[in-house]
C-alpha atoms as a PDB file:
ATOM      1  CA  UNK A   1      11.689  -7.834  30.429  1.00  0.00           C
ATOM      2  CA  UNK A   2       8.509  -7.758  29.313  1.00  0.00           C
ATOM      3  CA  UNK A   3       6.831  -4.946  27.465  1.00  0.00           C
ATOM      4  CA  UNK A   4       2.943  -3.515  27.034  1.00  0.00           C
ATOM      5  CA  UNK A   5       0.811  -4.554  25.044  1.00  0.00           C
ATOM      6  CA  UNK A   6       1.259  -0.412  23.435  1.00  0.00           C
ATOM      7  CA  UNK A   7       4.887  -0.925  22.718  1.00  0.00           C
ATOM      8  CA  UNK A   8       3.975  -4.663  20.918  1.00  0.00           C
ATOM      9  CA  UNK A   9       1.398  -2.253  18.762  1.00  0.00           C
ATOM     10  CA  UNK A  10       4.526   0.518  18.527  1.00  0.00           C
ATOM     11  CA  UNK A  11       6.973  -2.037  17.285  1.00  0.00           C
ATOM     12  CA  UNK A  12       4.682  -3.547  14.931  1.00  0.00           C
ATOM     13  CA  UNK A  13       3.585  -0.317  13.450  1.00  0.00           C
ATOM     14  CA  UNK A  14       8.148   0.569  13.892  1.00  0.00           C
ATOM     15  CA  UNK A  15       8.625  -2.243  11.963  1.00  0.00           C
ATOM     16  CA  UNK A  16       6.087  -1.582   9.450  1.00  0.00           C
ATOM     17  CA  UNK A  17       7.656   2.362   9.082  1.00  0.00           C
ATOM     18  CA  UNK A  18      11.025   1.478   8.572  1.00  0.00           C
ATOM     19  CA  UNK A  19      10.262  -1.016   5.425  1.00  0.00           C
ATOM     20  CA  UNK A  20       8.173   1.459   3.968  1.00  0.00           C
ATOM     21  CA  UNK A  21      10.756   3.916   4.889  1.00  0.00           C
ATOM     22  CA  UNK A  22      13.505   2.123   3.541  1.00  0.00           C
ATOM     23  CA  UNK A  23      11.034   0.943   0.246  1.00  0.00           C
ATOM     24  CA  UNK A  24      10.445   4.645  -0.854  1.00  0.00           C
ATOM     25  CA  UNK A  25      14.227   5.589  -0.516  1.00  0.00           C
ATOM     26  CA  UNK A  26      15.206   2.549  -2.769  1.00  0.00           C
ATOM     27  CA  UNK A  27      12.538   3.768  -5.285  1.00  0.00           C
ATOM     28  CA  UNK A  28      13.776   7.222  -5.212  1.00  0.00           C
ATOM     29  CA  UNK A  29      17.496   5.476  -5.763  1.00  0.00           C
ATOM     30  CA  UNK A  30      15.984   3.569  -8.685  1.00  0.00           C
ATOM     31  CA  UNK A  31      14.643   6.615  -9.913  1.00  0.00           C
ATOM     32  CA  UNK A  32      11.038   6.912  -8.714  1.00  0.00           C
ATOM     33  CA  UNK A  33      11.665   9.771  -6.452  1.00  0.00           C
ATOM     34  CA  UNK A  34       7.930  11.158  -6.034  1.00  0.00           C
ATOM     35  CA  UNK A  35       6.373   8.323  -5.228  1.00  0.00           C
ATOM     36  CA  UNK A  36       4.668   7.971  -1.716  1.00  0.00           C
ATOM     37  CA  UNK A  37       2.598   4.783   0.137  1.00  0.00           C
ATOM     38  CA  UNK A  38      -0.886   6.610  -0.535  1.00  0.00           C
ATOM     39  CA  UNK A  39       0.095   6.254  -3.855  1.00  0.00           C
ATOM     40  CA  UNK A  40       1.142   2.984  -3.898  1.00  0.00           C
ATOM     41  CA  UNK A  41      -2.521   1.702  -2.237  1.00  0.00           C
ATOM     42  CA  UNK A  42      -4.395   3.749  -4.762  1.00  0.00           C
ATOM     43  CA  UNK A  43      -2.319   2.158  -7.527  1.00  0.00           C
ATOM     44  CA  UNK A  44      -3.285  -1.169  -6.349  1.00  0.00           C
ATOM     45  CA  UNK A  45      -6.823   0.059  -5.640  1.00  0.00           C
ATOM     46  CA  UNK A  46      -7.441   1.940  -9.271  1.00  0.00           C
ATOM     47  CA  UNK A  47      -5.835  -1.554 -10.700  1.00  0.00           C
ATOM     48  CA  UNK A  48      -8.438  -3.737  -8.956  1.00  0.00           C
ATOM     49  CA  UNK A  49     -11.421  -1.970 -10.336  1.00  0.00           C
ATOM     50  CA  UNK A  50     -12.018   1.705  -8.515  1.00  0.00           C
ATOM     51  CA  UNK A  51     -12.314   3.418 -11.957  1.00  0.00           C
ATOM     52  CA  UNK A  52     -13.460   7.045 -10.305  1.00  0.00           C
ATOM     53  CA  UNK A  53     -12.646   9.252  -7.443  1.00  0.00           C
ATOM     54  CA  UNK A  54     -16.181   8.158  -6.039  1.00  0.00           C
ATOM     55  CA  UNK A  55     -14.757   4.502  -5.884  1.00  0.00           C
ATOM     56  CA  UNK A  56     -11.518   5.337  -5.306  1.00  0.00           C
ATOM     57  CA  UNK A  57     -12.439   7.372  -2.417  1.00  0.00           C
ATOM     58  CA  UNK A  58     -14.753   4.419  -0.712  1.00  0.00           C
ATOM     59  CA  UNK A  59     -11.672   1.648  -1.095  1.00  0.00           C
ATOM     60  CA  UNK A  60      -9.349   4.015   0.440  1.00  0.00           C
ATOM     61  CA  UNK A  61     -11.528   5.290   3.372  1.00  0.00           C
ATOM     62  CA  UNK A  62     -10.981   8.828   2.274  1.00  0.00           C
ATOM     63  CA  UNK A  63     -13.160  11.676   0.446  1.00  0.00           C
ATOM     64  CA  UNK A  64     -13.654  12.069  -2.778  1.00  0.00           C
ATOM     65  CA  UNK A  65     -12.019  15.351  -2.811  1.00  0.00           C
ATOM     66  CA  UNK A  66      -8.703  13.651  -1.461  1.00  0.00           C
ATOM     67  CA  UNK A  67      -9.421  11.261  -3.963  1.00  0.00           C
ATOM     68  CA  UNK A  68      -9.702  13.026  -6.973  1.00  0.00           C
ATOM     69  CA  UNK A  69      -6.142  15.049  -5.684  1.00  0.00           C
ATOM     70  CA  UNK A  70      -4.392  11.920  -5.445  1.00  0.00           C
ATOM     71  CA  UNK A  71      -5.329  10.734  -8.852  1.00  0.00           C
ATOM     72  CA  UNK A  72      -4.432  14.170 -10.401  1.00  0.00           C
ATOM     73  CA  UNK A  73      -0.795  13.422  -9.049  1.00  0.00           C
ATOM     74  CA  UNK A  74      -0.465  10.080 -10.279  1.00  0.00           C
ATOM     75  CA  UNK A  75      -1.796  11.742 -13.499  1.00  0.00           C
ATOM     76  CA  UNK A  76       0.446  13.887 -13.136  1.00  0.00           C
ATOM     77  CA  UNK A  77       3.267  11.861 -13.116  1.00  0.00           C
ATOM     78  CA  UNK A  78       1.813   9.584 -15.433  1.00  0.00           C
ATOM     79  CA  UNK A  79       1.071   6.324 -13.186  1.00  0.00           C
ATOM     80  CA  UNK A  80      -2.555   6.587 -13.909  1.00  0.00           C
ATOM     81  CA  UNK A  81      -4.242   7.404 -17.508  1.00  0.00           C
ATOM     82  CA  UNK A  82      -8.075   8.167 -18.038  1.00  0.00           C
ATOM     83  CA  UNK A  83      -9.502   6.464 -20.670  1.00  0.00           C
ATOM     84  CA  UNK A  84     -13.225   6.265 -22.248  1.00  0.00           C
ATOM     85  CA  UNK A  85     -15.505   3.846 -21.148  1.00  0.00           C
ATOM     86  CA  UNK A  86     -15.889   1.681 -24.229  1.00  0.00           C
ATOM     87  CA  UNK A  87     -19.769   1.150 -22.767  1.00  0.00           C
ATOM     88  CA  UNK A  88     -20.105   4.880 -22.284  1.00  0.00           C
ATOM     89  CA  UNK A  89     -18.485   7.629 -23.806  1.00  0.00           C
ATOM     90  CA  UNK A  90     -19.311   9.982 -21.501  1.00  0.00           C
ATOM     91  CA  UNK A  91     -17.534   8.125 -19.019  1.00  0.00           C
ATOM     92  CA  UNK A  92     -13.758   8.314 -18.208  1.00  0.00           C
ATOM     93  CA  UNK A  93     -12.523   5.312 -16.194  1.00  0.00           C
ATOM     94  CA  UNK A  94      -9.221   5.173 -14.285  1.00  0.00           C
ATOM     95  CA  UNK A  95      -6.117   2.999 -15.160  1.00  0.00           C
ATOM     96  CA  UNK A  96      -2.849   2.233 -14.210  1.00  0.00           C
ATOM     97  CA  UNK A  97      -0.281   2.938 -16.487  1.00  0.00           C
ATOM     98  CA  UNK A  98       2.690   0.847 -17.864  1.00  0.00           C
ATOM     99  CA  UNK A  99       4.882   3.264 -15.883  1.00  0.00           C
ATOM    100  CA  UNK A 100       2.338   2.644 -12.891  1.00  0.00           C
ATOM    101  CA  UNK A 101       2.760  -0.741 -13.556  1.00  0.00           C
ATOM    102  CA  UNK A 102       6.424  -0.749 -13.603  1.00  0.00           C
ATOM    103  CA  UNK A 103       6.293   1.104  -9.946  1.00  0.00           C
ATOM    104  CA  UNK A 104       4.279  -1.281  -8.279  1.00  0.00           C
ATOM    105  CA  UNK A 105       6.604  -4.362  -9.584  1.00  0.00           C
ATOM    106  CA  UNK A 106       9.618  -2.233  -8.418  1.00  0.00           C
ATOM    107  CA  UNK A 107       8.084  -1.615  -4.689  1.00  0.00           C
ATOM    108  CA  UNK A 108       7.318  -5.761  -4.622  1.00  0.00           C
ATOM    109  CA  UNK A 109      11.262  -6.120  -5.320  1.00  0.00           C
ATOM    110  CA  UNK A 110      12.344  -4.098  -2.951  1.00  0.00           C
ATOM    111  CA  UNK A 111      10.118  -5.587  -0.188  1.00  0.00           C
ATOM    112  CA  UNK A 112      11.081  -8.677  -0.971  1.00  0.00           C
ATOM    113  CA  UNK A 113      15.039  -7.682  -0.606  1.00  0.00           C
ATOM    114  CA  UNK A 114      13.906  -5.863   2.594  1.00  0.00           C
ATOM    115  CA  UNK A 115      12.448  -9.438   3.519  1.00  0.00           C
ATOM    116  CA  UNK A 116      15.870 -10.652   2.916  1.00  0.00           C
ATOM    117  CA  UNK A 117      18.232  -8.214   4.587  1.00  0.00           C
ATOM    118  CA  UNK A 118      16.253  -8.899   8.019  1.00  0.00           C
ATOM    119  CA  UNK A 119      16.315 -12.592   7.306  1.00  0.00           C
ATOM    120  CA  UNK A 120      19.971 -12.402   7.277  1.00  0.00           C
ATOM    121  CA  UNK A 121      20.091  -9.953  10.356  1.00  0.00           C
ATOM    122  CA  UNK A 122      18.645 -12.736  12.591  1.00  0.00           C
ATOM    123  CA  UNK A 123      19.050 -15.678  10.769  1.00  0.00           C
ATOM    124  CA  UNK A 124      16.834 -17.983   9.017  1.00  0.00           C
ATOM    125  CA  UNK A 125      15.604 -20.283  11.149  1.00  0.00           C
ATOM    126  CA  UNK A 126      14.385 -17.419  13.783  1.00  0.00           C
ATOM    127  CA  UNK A 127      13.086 -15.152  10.674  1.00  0.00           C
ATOM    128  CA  UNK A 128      10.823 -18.093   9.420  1.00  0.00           C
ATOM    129  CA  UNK A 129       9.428 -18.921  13.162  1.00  0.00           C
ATOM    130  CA  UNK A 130       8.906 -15.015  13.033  1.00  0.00           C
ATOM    131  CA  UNK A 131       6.425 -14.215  10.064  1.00  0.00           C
ATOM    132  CA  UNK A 132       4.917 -17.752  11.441  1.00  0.00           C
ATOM    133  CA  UNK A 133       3.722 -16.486  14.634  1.00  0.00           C
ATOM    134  CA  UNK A 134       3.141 -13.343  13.248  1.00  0.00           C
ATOM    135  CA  UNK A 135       0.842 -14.895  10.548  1.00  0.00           C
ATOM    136  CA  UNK A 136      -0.588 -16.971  13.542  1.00  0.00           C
ATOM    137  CA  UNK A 137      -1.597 -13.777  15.387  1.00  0.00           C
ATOM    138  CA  UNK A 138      -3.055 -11.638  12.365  1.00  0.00           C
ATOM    139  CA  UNK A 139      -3.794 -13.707   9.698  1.00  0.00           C
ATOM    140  CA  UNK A 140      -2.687 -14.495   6.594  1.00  0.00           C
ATOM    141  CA  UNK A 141      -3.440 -11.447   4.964  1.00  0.00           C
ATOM    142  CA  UNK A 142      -4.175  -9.052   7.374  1.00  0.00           C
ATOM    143  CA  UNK A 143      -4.561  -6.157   5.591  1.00  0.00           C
ATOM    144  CA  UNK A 144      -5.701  -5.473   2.179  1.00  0.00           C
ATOM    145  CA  UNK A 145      -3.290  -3.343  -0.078  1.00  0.00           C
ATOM    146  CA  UNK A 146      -5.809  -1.159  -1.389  1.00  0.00           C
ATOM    147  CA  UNK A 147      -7.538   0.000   2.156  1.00  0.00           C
ATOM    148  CA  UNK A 148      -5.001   1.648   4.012  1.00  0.00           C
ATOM    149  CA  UNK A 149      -8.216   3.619   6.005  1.00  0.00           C
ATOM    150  CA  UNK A 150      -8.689   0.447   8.063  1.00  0.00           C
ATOM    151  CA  UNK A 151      -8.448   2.176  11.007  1.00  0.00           C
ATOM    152  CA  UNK A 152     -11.640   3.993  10.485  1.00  0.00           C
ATOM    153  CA  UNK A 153     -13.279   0.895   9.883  1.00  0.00           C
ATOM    154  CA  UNK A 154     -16.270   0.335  12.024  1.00  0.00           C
ATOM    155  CA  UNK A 155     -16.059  -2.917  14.138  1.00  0.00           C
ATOM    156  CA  UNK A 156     -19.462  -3.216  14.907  1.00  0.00           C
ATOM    157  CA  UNK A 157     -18.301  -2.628  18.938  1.00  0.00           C
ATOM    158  CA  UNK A 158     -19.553  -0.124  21.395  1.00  0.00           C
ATOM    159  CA  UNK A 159     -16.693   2.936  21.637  1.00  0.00           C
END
């Protein structure tokens, strides 16, 4: 039977949902029970440089005003510390704290034993010719951790 080119998109994006799914249950398990994915990507984003809800905003593809709530959470929570610009005083930069820290490391474990409980559901062999193709088709990295507003990008095609 073959399917649409829709449902290949649908059981991508499935198959994406149910490890993220399964991801932020495992965290909550482990103890990290308000954690989301948007807060995951600005983790990784606020780690790799975006220092203000400005910055933070552009990486993410969302305003600043979204921005500056999601940082108040993490803040919150205490994933993410402001700190004074050693250059500038008047200047608080973002970073990610050891707890942050600790949260990110703990989502890359679980993926990985996600990664391993559907290798075992179809076997080895059949898993690795998987993520092969599927790194033929998209690309090695295929999406960047800290831009989860890809699909606003602009393609530079007619709409």
């Amino acid at each position: 039977m073959s399917r649409s080119g829709a449902d290949l998109a649908l059981l991508l994006l499935g198959g994406f949902r149910t490890l993220v799914d399964a991801a932020i249950i495992e965290l909550a398990r482990r103890g990290y029970e308000d954690v989301r994915p948007v807060h995951d990507f600005a983790m990784r984003a606020i780690a790799a440089g975006a220092d203000s809800a400005s910055e933070l905003g552009r990486r993410l593809s969302i305003s600043k005003q979204s921005a500056a709530k999601t940082i108040a959470v993490l803040q919150e929570r205490g994933y993410v510390a402001r700190d004074t610009d050693p250059l500038d005083a008047r200047r608080k930069r973002l970073q990610v704290t050891p707890l942050g820290f600790d949260v990110l490391q703990q989502g890359e474990a679980i993926f990985d034993e996600l990664r391993d409980q559907w290798e075992q559901q179809i076997g080895a062999a059949e898993f690795e010719t998987f993520e092969t193709h599927l790194a033929a088709l998209v690309g090695a990295l295929p999406v960047r951790f800290d831009t989860p507003g890809w699909i606003t990008r602009d393609l530079g095609e007619p709409v």
